[in-house]
C-alpha atoms as a PDB file:
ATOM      1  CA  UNK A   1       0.000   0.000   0.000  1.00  0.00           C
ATOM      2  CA  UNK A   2       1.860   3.721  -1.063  1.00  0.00           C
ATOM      3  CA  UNK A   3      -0.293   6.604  -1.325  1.00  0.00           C
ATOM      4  CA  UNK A   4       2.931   8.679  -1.855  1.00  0.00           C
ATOM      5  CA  UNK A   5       2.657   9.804   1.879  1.00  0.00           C
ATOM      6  CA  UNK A   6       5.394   8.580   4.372  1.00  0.00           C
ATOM      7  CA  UNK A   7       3.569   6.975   7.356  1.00  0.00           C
ATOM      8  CA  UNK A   8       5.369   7.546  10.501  1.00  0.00           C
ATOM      9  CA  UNK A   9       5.939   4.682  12.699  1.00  0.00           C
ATOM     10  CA  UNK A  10       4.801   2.784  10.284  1.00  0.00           C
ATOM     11  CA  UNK A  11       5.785  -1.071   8.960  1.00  0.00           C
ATOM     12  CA  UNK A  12       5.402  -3.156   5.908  1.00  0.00           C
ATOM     13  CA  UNK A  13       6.623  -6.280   6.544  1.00  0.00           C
ATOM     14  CA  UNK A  14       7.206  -8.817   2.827  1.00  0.00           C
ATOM     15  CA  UNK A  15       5.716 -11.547   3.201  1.00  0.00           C
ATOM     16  CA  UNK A  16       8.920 -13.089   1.882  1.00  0.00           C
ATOM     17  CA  UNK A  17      10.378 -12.161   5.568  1.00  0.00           C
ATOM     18  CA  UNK A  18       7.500 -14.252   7.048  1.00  0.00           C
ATOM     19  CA  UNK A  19       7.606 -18.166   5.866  1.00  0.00           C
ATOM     20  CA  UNK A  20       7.500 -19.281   9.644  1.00  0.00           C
ATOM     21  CA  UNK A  21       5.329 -18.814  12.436  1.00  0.00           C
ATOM     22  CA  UNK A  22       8.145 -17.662  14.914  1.00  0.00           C
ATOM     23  CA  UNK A  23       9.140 -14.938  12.547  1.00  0.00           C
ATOM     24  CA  UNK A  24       5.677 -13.679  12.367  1.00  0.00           C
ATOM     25  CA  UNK A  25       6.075 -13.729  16.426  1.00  0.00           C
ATOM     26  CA  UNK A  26       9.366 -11.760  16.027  1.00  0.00           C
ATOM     27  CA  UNK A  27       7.505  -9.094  14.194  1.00  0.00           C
ATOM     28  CA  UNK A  28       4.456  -9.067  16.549  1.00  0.00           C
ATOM     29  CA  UNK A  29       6.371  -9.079  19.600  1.00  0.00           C
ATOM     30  CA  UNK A  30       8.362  -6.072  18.249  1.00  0.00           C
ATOM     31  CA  UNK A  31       5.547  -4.184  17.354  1.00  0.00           C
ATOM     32  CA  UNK A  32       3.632  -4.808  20.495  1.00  0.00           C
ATOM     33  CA  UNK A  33       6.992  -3.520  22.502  1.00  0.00           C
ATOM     34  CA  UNK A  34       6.984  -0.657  20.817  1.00  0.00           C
ATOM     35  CA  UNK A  35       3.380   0.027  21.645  1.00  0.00           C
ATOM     36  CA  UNK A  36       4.490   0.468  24.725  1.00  0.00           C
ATOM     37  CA  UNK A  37       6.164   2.890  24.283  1.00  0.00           C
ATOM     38  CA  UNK A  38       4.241   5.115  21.700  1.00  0.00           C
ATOM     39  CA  UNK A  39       2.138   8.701  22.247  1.00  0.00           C
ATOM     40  CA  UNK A  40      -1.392   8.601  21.502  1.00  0.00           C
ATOM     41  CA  UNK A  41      -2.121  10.373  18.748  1.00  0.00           C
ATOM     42  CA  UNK A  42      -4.193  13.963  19.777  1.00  0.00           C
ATOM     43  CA  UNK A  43      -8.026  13.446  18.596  1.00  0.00           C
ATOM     44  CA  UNK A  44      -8.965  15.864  15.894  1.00  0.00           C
ATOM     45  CA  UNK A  45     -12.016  18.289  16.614  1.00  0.00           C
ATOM     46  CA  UNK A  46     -15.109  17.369  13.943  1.00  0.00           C
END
C-alpha cells in the first residue's frame, strides 16, 4: 500500500520475511513492545 505519503511509525513487513510462524512472532512481539512505548495520537475536533 503507497499513497505517496510517508507513514510515521509505520511497517510493511514482505511476506517473503514471514515463511514461519516464529518470525511472524518476532515481528508481533516487536511491534507490540513498541506500543508500549508510543504517544497517543491527539483526537482531531469534527
Amino acid at each position: 500500500m503507497d499513497n505517496g505519503k510517508p507513514m510515521k511509525d509505520y511497517v510493511f513487513v514482505e511476506d517473503v520475511l514471514i515463511q514461519k510462524q516464529s518470525e511472524l512472532m518476532y515481528w508481533v512481539k516487536l511491534c507490540l513492545d513498541f506500543n508500549v512505548r508510543a504517544k497517543s495520537s491527539k483526537k482531531k475536533k469534527g
